[in-house]
Each structure stands twice: as structure tokens, then as C-alpha cells.
Protein backbone atom coordinates (compact mmCIF):
# COMPACT_ATOMS: atom_id res chain seq x y z
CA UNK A 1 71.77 -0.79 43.17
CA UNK A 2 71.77 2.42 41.53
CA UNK A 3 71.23 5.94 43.21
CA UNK A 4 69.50 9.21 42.69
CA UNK A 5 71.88 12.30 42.25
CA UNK A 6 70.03 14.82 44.36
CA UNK A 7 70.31 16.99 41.52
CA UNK A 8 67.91 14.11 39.58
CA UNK A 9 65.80 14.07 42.26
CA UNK A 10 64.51 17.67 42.98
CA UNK A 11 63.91 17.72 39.22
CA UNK A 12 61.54 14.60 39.47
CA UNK A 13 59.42 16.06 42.36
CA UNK A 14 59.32 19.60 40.92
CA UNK A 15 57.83 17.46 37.27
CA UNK A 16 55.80 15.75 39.70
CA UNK A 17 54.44 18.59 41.85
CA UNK A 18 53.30 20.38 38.54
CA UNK A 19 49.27 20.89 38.33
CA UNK A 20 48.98 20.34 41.68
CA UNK A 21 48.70 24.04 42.92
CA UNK A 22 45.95 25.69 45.12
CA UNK A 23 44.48 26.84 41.29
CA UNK A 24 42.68 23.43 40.55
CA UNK A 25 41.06 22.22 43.22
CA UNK A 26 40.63 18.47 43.64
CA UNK A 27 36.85 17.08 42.78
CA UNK A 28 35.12 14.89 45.31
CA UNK A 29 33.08 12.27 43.35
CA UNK A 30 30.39 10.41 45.48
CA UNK A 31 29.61 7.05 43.85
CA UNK A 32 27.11 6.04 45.85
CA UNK A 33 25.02 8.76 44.03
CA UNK A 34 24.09 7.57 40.59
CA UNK A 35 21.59 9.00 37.98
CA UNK A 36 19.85 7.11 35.42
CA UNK A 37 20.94 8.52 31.87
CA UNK A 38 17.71 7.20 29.36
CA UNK A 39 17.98 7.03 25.32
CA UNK A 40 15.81 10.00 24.12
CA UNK A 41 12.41 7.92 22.92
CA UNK A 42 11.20 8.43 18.79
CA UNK A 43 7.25 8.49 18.89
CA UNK A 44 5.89 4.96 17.54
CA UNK A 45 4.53 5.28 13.71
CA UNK A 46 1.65 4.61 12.30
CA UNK A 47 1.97 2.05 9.46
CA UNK A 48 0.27 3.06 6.59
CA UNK A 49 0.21 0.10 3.41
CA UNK A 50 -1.32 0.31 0.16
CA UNK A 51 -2.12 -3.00 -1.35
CA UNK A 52 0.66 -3.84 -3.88
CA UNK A 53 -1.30 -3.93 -7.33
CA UNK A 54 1.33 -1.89 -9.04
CA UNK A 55 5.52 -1.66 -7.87
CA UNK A 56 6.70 -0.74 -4.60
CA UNK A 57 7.57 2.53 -7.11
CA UNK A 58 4.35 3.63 -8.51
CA UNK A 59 3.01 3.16 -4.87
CA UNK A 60 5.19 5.49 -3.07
CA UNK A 61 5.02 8.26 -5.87
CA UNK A 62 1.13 7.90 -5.78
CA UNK A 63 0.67 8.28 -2.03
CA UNK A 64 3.76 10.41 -1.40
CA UNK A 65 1.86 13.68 -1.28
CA UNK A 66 -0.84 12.36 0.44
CA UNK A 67 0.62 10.81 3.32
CA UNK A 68 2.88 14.08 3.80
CA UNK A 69 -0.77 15.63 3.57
CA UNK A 70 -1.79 13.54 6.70
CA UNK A 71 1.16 13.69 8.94
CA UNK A 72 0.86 17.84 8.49
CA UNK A 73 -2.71 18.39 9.27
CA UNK A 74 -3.02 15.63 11.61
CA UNK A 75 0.21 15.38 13.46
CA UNK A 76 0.20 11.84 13.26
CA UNK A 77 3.72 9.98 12.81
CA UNK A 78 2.30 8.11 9.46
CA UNK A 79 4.46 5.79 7.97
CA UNK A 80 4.05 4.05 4.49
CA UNK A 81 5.37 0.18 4.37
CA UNK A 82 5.28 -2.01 1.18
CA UNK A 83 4.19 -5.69 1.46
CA UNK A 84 5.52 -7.61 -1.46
CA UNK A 85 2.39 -9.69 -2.11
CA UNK A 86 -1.63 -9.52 -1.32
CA UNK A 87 -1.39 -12.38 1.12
CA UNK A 88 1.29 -10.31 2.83
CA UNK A 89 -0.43 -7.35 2.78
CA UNK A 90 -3.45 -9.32 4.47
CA UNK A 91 -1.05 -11.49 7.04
CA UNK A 92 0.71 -7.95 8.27
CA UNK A 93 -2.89 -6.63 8.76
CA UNK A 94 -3.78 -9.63 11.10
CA UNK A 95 -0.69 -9.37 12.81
CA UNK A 96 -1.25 -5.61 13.30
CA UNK A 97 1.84 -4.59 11.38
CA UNK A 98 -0.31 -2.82 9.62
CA UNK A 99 -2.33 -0.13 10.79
CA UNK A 100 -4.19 1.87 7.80
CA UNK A 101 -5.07 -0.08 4.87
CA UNK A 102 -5.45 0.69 1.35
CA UNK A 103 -6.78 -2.14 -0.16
CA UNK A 104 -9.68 -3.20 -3.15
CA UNK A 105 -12.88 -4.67 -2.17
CA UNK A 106 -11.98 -8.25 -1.96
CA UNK A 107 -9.33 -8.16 -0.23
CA UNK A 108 -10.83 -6.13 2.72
CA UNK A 109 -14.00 -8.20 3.43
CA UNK A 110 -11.03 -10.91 4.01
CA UNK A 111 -9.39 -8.58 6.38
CA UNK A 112 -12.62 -7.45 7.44
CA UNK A 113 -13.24 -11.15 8.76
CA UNK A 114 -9.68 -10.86 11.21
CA UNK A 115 -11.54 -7.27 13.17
CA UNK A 116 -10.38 -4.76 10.86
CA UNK A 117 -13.16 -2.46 10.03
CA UNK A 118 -13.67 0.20 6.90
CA UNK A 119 -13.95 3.81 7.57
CA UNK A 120 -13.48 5.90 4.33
CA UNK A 121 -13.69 4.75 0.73
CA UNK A 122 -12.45 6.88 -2.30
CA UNK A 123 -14.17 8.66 -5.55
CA UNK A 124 -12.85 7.46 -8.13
CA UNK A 125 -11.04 9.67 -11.15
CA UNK A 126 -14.79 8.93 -13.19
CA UNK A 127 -16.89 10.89 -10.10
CA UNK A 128 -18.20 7.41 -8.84
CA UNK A 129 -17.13 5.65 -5.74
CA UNK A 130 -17.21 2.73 -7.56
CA UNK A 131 -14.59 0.46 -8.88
CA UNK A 132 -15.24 -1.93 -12.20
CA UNK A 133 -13.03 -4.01 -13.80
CA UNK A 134 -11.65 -4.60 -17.80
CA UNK A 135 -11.26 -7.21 -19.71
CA UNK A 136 -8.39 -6.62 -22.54
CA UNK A 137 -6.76 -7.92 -25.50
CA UNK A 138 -4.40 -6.86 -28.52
CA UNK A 139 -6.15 -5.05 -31.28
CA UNK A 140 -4.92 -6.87 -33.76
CA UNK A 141 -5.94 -10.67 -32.44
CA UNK A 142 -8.43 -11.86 -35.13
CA UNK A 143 -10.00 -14.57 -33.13
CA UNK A 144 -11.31 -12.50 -30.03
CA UNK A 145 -14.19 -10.10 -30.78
CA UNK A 146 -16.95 -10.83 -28.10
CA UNK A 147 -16.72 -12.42 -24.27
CA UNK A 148 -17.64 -15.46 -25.87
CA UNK A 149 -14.60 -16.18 -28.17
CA UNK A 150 -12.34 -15.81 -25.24
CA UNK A 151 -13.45 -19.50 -24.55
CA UNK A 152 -10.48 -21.70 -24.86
CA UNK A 153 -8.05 -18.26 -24.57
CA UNK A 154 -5.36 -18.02 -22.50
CA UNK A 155 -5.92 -15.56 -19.41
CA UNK A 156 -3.58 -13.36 -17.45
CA UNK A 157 -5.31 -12.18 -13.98
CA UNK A 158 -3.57 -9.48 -11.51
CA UNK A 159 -3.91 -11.97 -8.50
CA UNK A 160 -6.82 -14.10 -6.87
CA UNK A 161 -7.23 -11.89 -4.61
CA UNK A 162 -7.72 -8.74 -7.02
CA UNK A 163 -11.27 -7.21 -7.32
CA UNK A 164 -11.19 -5.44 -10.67
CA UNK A 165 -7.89 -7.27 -12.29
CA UNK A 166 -9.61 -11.02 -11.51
CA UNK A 167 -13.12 -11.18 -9.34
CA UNK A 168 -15.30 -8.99 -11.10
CA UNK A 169 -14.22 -10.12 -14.60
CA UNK A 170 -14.55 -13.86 -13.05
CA UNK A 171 -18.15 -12.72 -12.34
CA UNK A 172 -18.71 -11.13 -15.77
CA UNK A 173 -17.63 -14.45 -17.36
CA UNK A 174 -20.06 -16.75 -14.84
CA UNK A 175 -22.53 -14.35 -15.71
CA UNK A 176 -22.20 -15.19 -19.36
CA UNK A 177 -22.02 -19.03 -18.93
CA UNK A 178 -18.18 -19.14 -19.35
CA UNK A 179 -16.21 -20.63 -16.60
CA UNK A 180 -12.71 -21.43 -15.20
CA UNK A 181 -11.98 -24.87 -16.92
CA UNK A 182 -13.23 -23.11 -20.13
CA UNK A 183 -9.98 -21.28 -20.78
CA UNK A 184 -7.30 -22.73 -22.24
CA UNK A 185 -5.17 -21.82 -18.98
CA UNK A 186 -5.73 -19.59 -16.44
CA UNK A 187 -2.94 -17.58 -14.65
CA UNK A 188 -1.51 -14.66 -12.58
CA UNK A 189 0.88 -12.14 -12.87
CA UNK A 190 4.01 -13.18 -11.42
CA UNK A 191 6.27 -11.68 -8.63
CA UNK A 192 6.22 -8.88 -5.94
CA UNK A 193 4.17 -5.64 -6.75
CA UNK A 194 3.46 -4.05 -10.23
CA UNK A 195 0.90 -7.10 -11.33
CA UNK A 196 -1.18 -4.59 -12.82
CA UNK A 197 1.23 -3.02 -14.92
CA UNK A 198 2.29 -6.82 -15.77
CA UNK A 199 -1.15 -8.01 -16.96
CA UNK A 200 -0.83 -5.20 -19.58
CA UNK A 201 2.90 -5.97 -20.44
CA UNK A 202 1.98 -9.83 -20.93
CA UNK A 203 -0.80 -9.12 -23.14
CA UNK A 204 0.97 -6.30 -25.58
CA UNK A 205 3.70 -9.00 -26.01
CA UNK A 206 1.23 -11.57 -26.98
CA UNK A 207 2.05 -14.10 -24.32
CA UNK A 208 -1.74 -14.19 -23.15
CA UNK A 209 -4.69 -13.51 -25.62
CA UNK A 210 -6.75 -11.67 -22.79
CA UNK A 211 -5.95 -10.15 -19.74
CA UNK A 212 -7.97 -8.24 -16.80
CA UNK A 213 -7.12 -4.77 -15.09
CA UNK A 214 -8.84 -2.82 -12.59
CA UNK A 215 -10.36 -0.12 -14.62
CA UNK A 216 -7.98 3.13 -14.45
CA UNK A 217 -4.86 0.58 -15.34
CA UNK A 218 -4.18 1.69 -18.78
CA UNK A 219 -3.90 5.28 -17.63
CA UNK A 220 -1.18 4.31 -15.39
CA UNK A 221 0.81 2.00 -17.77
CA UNK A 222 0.30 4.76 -20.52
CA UNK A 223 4.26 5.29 -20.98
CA UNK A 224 5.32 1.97 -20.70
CA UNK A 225 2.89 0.43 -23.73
CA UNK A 226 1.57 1.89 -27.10
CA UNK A 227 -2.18 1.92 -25.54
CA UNK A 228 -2.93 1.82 -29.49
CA UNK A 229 -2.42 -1.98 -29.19
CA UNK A 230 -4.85 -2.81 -26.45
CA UNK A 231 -8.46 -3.19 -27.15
CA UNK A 232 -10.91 -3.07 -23.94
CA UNK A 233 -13.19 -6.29 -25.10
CA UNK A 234 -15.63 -5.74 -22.15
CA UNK A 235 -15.96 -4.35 -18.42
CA UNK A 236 -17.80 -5.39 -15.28
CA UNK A 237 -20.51 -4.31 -13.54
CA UNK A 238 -19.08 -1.19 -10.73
CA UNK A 239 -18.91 -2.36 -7.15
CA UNK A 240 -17.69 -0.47 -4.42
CA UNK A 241 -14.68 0.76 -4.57
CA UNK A 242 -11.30 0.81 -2.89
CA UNK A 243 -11.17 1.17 0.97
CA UNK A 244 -9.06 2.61 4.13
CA UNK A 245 -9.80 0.64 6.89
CA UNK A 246 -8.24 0.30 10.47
CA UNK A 247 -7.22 -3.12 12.16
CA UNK A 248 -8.46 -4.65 14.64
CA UNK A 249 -7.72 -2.89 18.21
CA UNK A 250 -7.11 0.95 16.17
CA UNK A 251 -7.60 3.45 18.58
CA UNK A 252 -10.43 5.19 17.44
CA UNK A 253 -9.50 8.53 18.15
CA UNK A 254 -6.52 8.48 16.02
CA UNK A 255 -8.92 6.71 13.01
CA UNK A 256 -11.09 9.72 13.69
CA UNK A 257 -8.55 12.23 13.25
CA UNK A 258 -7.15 10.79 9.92
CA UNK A 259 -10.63 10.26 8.65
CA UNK A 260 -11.30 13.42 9.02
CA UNK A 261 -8.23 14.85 7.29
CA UNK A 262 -8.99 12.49 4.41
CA UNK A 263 -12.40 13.79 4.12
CA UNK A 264 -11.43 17.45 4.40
CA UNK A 265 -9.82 17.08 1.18
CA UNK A 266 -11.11 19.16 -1.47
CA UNK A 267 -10.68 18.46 -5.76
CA UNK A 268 -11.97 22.13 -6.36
CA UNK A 269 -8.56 23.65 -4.19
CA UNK A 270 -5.57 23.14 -6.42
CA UNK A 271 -2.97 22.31 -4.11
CA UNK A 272 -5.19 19.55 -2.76
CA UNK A 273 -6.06 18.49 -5.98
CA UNK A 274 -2.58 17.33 -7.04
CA UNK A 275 -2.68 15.09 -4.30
CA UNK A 276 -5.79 13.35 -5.19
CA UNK A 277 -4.62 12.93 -8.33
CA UNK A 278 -1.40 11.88 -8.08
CA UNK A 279 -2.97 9.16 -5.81
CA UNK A 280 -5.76 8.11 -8.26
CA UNK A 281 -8.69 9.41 -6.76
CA UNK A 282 -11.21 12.59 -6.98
CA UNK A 283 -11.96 12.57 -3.25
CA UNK A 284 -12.09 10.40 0.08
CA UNK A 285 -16.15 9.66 1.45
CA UNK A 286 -17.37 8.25 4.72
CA UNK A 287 -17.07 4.08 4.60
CA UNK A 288 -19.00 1.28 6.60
CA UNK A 289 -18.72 -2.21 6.50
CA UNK A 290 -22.35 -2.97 4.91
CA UNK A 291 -21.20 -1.10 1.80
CA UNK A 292 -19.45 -4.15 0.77
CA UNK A 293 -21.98 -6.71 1.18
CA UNK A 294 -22.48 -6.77 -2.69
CA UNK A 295 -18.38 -7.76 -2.43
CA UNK A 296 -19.51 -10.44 -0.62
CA UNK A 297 -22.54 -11.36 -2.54
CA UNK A 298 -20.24 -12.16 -5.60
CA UNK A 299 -17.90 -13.97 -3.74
CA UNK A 300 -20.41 -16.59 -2.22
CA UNK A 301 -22.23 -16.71 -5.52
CA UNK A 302 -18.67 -17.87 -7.12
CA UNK A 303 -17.93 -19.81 -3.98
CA UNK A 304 -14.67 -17.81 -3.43
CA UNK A 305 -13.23 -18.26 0.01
């Protein structure tokens, strides 16, 4: 066994002993006394969706400026989302994922039927709260000059659930006697988002002889097409325009306070006028549900579900 030289072992205890002078005093720590420590807590948004008739893109830049607008004046934590599809847009609402919507006409007497109910509707860049709907072609098709020669065409819609890019032009063609199976085929722009700017695209390139567009489209799709090309054959009737409403179970208060905001908004101030138009619109009015009835009207009348 081997030893300690005394010599070794002072050394060890003086090592030891270091620290452990009158100067640091030792801490008692009681255990049995215990704090709760909680994560700091990030105020719950308020989802905020525009209906996806043009790319994810185009969507955010429009409403950029006018959802900063809203979060200023009204304090409000507004968030914008971006459903990939109509149907989406309209599920998320049901499921309350979705707590302002921006949607057309059609699409919110659907959501209107799952509690969700309107409360401001906008003024469109024309002055008129109204919303109407195009028909188009290419300017240089020979066989398309009237509604009536676009019997047997082949027709590019936004979506069935569109108001100006497929309902109101499906009306304008009942109207004048020509109907679904008349057309040599009948379809929709394909893919997430941006099926307004599609339409357009599809049409320039000649893979559809007509198309229809909200009205307001072309202006949008200005730098991506020689406008030169298209030819507006016809438009619809106007119909009340696009709508903000609130889902089902919105606290009122808050819909109140971002109403209001909206409505405070003013085309003749120029700072608030950028916002309006970068977001398509000339001003934000009071909504109610009854406004839409004529929405409705058309649908029944073209036994649209």
C-alpha cells in the first residue's frame, strides 16, 4: 500500500482548503420552496384571408399596406393567411381558421350559409360598389364577334365558385339562350392562386377561344400580356361587390373596431389613398347580408348549389 509523504499531504489540504474562506459564504437553498417559471404568452392573431383569385404574390402586395393600416389604428394583432384554393378558403372559414374574409359575392352567401355574416363591402376603382364580370377573347380570332358565336367555343372560367370570372358571365350566357353543353368544352383555370391572371394567359396563347375575368383583371395582368391582343366581347350585368365578413362566433367588438377603421378610410387623403389603391378599391362602405340577395337570386335561377 502506498503512503502520503507529509510533505504531499499538507499540500493537498492547503489545494483543498482554497475558496473556502470566511469571504464566500455558503448559500442555503430550501427546496421545498419552488416557483413556477411561465413562457412569456404572444397575443393570439387575427386571421385575415383574401380569397385566392390571383397568386399568393399579388395578394400580399395588394393588402400589405392595408392590413399594416389596420393593425396601427386598431391595435389588433391582424394576420394575413393564404388558402391555396376557393374551397379552402371556404373550409378554413367554417372551421374558424379564418377570421376576416375577403371574398366575391358567391362565395360568401356559401360562407354566409356556415354563420359567417357580412359587415363592410368595397367601392370599386369605377366609384360603384358593384362588381361585373368580362367576357374576353383574342383580337385577332375571326370566328368570335358577338355572345352568340361563342357557341361551340372553348371556355376558360377562373373557378366555379368565382362571381365575375364564371357566375355572372354563366348568367349573361343563360340570359341569351346559350348554355353549358353548348360550348365545345368548358373549363377552369388550373392550380393554387393566380386563376385570374391564368384565364388571361390561356386565352393570349390561344389555348381557349374565350375566357371570363372579374372586371378590373386586365389592369392587373397589364405587364404580364400585350392587353393589345385581348378584345372584351361583352360584360355582365353589376352585382354587389366584394365583401369582408366575420365568421361565425366573431366577437363583435373586435368586428366593430376593424369596421370602423376600414370605413374611416379616406381616397381624397393621399397617404390613405395608396392603400386603397394598391388593394383595388376606392373605399370600404357599411355591408349587410340582404345586399346579396340578388347573389342569390342568380344562383337559384341557374340552380347553382
Amino acid at each position: 500500500m502506498a503512503y502520503l509523504t507529509p510533505v504531499l499531504l499538507l499540500t493537498i489540504l492547503a489545494v483543498a482548503c482554497v475558496g473556502c474562506g470566511e469571504s464566500e459564504p455558503l448559500v442555503h437553498v430550501d427546496l421545498t420552496k419552488r416557483e413556477k417559471v411561465l413562457a412569456p404568452q404572444t397575443k393570439e392573431a387575427i386571421t385575415y384571408a383574401y380569397l385566392p383569385q390571383y397568386s399568393h404574390t399579388i395578394s400580399f402586395q395588394r393588402h400589405r399596406a392595408l392590413l399594416k393600416y389596420l393593425r396601427t389604428t386598431t391595435g389588433l394583432p391582424l394576420r394575413q393567411i393564404f388558402p391555396d384554393t376557393f374551397d379552402e378558403h371556404i373550409k378554413m372559414v367554417e372551421r374558424g381558421e379564418i377570421d376576416i374574409s375577403y371574398s366575391n359575392p358567391f362565395v360568401y352567401i356559401k360562407l354566409a350559409e356556415a354563420g359567417a355574416t357580412a359587415f363592410a363591402r368595397i367601392v370599386e376603382p369605377s366609384g360603384k360598389p358593384d362588381l361585373q364580370g368580362q367576357v374576353i377573347c383574342r383580337v385577332d380570332n375571326p370566328t368570335i364577334n358577338n355572345l352568340d358565336d361563342c357557341k361551340g367555343k372553348r371556355w376558360v372560367a377562373v373557378d366555379p365558385g368565382s362571381a365575375g370570372g364564371y357566375l355572372f358571365p354563366l348568367g349573361l350566357f343563360y340570359d341569351n339562350d346559350i348554355h353549358v353543353p353548348d360550348f365545345a368544352e368548358v373549363d377552369f383555370a388550373p392550380g393554387p392562386g393566380g386563376k385570374q391572371e391564368k384565364v388571361v394567359l390561356a386565352v393570349h396563347a390561344g389555348a381557349y377561344d374565350i375566357g371570363t375575368i372579374r372586371k378590373g383583371t386586365l389592369d392587373v395582368v397589364a405587364e404580364k400580356v400585350d392587353l393589345a391582343d385581348i378584345r372584351i366581347l361583352a360584360e355582365t350585368r353589376a352585382y354587389p361587390g366584394w365583401v369582408y365578413s366575420a365568421r361565425r362566433g366573431m366577437n363583435p367588438a373586435v368586428v366593430s373596431t376593424i369596421a370602423q377603421a376600414m370605413f374611416a378610410l379616406n381616397f381624397d387623403r393621399a397617404a390613405q389613398r395608396e392603400i386603397l389603391e394598391a388593394a383595388g378599391m376606392r373605399g370600404i362602405i357599411p355591408a349587410q347580408d340582404m345586399d346579396y340577395d340578388p347573389v342569390r337570386d342568380l344562383a337559384d335561377k341557374l340552380g347553382l348549389e
